[in-house]
Protein backbone atom coordinates (compact mmCIF):
# COMPACT_ATOMS: atom_id res chain seq x y z
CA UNK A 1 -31.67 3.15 14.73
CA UNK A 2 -34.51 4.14 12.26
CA UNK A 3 -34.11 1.46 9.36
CA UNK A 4 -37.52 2.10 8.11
CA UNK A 5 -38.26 5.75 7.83
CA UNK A 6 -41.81 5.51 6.83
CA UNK A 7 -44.39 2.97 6.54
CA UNK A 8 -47.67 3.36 5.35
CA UNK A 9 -49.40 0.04 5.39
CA UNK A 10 -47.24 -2.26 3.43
CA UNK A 11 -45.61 0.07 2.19
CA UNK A 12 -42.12 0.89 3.43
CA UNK A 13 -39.58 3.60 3.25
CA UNK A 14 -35.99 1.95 4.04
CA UNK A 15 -33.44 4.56 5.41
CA UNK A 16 -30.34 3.04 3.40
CA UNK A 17 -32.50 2.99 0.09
CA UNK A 18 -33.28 6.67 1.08
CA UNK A 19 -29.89 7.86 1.25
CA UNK A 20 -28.77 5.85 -1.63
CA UNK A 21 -31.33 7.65 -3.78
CA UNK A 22 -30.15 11.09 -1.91
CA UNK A 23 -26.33 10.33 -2.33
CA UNK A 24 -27.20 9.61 -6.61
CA UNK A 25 -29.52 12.86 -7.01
CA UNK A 26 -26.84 15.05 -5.39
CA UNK A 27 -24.41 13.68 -7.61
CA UNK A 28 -26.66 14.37 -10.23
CA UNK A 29 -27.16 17.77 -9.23
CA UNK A 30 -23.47 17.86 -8.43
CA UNK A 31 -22.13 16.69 -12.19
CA UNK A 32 -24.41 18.72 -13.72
CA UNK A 33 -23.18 22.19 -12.69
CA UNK A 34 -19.54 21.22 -13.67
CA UNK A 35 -20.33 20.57 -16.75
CA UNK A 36 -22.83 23.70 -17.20
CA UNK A 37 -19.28 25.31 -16.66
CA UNK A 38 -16.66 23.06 -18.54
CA UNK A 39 -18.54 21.10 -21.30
CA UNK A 40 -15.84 18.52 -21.26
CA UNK A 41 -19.78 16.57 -22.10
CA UNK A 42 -23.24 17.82 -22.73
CA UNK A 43 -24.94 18.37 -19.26
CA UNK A 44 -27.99 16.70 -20.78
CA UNK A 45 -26.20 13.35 -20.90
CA UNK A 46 -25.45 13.65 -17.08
CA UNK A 47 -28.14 11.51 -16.47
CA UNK A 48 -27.53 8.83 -19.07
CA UNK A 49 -24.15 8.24 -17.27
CA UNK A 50 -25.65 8.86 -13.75
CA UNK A 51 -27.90 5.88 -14.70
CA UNK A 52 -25.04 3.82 -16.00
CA UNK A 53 -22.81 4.17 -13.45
CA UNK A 54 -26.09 3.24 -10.49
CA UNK A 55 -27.06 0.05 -12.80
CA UNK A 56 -23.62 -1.02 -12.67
CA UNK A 57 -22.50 0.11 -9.55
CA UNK A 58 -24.98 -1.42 -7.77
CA UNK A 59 -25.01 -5.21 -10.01
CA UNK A 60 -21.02 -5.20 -9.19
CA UNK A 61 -21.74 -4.02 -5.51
CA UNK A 62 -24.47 -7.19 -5.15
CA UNK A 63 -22.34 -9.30 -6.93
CA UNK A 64 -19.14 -9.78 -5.10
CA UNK A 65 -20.82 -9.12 -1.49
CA UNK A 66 -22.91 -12.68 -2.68
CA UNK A 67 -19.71 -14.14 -3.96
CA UNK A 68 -17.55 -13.13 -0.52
CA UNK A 69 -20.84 -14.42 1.21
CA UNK A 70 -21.84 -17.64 -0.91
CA UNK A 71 -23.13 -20.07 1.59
CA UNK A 72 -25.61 -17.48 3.13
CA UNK A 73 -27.14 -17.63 -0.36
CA UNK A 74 -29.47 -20.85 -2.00
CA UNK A 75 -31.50 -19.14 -4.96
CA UNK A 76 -31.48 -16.70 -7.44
CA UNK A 77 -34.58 -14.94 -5.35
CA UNK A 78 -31.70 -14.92 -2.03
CA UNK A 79 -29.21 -13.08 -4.69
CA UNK A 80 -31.71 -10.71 -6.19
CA UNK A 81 -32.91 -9.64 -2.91
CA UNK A 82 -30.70 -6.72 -1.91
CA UNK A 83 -32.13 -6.07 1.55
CA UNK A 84 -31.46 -9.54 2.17
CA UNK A 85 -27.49 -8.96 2.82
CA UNK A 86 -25.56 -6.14 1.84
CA UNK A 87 -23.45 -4.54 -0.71
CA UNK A 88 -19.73 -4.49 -1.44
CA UNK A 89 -18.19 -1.19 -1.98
CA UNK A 90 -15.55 -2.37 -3.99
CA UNK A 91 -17.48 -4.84 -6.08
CA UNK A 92 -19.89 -1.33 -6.44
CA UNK A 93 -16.55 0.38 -8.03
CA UNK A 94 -15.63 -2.62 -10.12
CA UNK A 95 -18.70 -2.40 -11.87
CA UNK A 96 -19.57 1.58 -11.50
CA UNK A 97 -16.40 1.79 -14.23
CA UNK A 98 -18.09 -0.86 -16.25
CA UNK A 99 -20.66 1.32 -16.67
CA UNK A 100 -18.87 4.70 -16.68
CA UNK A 101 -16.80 2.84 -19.83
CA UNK A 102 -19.69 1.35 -21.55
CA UNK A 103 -21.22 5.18 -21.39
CA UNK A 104 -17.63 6.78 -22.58
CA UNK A 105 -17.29 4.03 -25.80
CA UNK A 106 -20.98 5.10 -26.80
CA UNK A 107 -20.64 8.73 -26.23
CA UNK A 108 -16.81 9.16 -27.67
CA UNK A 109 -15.69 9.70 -24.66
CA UNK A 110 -12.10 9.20 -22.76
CA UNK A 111 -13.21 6.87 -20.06
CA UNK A 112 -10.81 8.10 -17.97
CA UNK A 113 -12.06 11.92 -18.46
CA UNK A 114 -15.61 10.50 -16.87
CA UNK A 115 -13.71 8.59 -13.93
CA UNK A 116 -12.68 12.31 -13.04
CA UNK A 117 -15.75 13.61 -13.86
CA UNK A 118 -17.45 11.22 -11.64
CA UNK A 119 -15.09 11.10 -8.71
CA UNK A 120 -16.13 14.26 -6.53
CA UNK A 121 -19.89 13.22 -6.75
CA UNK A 122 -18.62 9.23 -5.76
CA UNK A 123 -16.98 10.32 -2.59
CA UNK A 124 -19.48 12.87 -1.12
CA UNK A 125 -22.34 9.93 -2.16
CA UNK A 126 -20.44 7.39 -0.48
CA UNK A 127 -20.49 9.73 2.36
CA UNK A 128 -24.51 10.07 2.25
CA UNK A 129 -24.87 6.32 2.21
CA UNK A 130 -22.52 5.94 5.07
CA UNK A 131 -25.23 7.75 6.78
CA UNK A 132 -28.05 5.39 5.60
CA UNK A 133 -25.95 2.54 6.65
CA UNK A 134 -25.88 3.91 10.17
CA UNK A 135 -29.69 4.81 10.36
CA UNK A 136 -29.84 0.56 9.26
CA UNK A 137 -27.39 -0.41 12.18
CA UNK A 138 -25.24 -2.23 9.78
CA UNK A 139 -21.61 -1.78 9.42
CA UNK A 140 -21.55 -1.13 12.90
CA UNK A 141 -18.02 -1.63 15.07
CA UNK A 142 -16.56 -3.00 17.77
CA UNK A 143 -17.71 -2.12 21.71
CA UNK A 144 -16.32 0.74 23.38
CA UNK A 145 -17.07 3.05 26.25
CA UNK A 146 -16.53 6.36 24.52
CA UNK A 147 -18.99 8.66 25.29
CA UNK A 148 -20.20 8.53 21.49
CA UNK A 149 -20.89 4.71 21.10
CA UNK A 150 -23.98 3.87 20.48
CA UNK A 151 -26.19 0.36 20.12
CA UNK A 152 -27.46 -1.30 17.26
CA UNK A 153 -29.70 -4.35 16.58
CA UNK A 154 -27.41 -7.67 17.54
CA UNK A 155 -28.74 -9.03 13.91
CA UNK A 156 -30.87 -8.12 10.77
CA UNK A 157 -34.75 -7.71 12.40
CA UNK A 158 -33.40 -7.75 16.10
CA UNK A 159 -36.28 -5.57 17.77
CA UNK A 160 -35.21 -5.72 21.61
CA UNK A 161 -31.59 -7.96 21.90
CA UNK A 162 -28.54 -4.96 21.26
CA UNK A 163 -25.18 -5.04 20.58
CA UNK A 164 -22.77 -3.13 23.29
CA UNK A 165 -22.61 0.31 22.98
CA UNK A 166 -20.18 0.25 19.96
CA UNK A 167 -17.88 2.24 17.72
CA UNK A 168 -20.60 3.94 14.89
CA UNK A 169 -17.86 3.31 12.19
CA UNK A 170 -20.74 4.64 9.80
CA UNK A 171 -20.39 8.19 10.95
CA UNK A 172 -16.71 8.11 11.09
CA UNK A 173 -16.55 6.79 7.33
CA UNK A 174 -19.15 9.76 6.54
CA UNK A 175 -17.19 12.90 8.40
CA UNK A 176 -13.50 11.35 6.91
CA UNK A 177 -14.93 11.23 3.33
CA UNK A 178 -16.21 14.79 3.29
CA UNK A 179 -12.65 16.13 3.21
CA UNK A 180 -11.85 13.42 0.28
CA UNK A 181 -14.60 15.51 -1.42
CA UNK A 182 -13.63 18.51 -1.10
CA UNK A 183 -10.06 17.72 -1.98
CA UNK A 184 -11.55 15.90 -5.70
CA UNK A 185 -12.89 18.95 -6.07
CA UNK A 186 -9.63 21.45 -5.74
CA UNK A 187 -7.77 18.92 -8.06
CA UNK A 188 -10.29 18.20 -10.84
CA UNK A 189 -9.85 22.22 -11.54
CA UNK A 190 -6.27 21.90 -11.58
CA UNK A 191 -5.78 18.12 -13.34
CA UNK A 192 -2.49 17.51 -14.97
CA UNK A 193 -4.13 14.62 -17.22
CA UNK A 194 -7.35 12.31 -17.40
CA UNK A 195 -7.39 9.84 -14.58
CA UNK A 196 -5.53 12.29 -12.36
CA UNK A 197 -8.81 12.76 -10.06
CA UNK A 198 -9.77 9.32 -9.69
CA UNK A 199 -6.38 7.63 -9.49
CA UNK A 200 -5.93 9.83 -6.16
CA UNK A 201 -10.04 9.33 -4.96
CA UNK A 202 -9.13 5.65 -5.10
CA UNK A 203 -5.74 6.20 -3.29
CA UNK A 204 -7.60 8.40 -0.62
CA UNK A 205 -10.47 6.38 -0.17
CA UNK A 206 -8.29 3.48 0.35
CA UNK A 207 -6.26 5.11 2.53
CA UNK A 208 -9.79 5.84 4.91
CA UNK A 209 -11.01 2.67 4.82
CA UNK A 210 -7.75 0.57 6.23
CA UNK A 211 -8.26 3.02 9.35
CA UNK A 212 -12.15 2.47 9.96
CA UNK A 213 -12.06 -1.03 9.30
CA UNK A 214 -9.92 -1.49 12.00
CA UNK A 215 -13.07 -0.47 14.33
CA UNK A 216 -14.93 -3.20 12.75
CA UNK A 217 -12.67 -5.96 12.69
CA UNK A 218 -13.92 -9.45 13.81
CA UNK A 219 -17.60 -7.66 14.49
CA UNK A 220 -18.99 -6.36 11.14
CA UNK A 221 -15.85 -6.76 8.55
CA UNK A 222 -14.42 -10.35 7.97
CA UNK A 223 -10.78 -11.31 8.47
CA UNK A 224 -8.97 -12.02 5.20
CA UNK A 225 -7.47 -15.59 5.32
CA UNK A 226 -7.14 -15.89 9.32
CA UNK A 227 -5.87 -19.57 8.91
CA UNK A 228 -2.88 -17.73 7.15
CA UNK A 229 -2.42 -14.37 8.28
CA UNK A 230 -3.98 -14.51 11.28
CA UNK A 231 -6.55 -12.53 13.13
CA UNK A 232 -4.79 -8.71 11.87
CA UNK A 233 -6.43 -7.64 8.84
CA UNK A 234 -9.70 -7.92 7.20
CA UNK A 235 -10.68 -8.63 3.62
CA UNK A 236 -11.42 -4.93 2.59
CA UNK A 237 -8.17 -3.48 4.44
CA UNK A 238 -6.26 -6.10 1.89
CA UNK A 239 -8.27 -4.58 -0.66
CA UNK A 240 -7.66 -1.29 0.02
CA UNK A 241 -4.03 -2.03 0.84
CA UNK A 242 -3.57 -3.31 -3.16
CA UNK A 243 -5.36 -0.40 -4.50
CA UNK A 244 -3.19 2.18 -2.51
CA UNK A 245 -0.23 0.27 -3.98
CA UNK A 246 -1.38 -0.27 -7.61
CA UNK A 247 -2.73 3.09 -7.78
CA UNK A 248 0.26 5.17 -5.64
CA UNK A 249 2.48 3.46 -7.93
CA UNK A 250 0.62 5.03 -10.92
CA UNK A 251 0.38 8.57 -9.52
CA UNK A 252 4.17 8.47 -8.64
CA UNK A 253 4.93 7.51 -12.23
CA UNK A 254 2.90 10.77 -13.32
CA UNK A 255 4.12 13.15 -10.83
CA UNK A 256 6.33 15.00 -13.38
CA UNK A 257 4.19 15.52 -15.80
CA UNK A 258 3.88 19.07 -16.66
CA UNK A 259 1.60 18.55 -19.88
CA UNK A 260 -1.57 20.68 -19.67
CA UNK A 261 -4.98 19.42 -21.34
CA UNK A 262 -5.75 20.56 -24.64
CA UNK A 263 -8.78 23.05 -22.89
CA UNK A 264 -6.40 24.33 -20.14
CA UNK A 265 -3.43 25.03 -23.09
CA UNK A 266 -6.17 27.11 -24.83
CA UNK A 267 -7.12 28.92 -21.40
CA UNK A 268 -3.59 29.64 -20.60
CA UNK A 269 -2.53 31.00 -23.62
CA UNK A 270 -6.12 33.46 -23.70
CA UNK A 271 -7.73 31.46 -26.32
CA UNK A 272 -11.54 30.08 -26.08
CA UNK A 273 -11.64 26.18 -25.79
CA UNK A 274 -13.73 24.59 -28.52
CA UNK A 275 -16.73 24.77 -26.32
CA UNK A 276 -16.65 28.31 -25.83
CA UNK A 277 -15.50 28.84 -29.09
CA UNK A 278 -18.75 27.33 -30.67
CA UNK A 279 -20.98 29.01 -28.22
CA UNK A 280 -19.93 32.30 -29.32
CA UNK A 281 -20.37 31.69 -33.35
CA UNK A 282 -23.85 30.62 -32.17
CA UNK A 283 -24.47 33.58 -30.64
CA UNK A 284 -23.34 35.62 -33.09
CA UNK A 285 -25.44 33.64 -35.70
């Protein structure tokens, strides 16, 4: 494992912290060419929400990982100290859309417009980070003798003491979420209606993470209430398993609708959306 890519005297270059910055430039970079296309916003303002989503994605990620974690923690310093611990991908969404609707009521915005918007460029960065988390040696699973497992450090600063060769859950998170990606992508061309995109990311996401937790149960992922359900499923596959059911349930509701948005009516029917509309009169002015 490589958790520090680069050091130059004191000064470190964490791997996770690298891909973290990687996964929200590409994004970036990502959100930006859409909207060079669409307009549903100014590109300009990608970065404004790029910025609001990080801030709160990564307070709400802190956060609940402290809160699921609270006796590891005695001081604010403990809390503010995000290489001390880890981060909770669903606290991380919680407060991501706290951000991505706190950018959406200043801008004018539907909120759920930028949840699509944002939902390609979430799964492919998750993806990146997945691969940070691996070069860390966190997250890891259980042992195995596949011909892929690999050893990490038994705990946080282990130099020599390993774990078994083990299941690198990272990887498999990264190579199951690329296909997520690239299915965002095919639907937020053809939405039906705002939210449409991120309902499903959510559903899909959900749906990937009951399967690789399953490789980390008992080693890296805590059970949820063992005393009461027993040693079967951990505290992000119950989770996931209420988000697949919340938001399935809202997807099936909307699986009729035929309604197209007000910029794809215009496009069907050969007229310019607003956009292009007020492009052109600038041109021709």
């Amino acid at each position: 494992m490589h958790p520090v890519l680069l050091q130059i005297g004191r000064f470190k270059v964490h791997s996770y912290g690298t891909m973290l910055a990687l996964a929200f430039v590409v994004g970036i970079l990502l959100t930006y060419a859409r909207l060079k296309r669409t307009r549903e916003i100014e590109p300009d303002k990608v970065v404004d929400l790029a910025l609001f989503v990080l801030i709160g994605g990564i307070i709400g990620a802190r956060l609940l990982y402290v809160l699921l974690n609270l006796r590891d923690y005695h001081s604010v310093a403990d809390v503010v100290m995000v290489n001390r611990g880890g981060l909770s991908f669903h606290g991380g969404l919680l407060g991501a859309m706290l951000g991505g609707w706190v950018f959406a009521r200043i801008n004018h915005v539907p909120f759920l417009q930028i949840c699509d918007l944002s939902s390609p460029a979430g799964a492919l960065g998750y993806a990146i980070t997945k691969v940070g988390c691996f070069l860390n040696g966190c997250c890891y699973g259980t042992p195995t003798d596949l011909p892929w497992a690999c050893q990490f450090p038994a705990f946080p600063g282990a130099l020599l003491e390993k774990t078994p060769p083990s299941h690198p859950v990272q990887i498999y998170d990264a190579l199951i979420n690329l296909p997520v990606f690239f299915i965002l992508l095919a639907l937020l061309r053809r939405k039906r209606y705002h939210g449409q995109v991120f309902f499903s990311w959510i559903v899909l996401y959900s749906l990937t993470r009951i399967f690789t937790e399953y490789f980390r149960q008992g080693v890296t992922a805590k059970y949820f209430l063992p005393q009461l359900w027993g040693r079967w499923i951990t505290e992000a596959q119950f989770a996931s398993a209420l988000l697949v059911l919340l938001f399935g349930v809202v997807l099936a509701i909307n699986r009729r609708r035929r309604d197209l948005l007000p910029e794809q009516a215009e496009r069907a029917h050969g007229l310019p959306s607003p956009k292009e509309g007020n492009d052109e009169a600038g041109a021709e002015r």
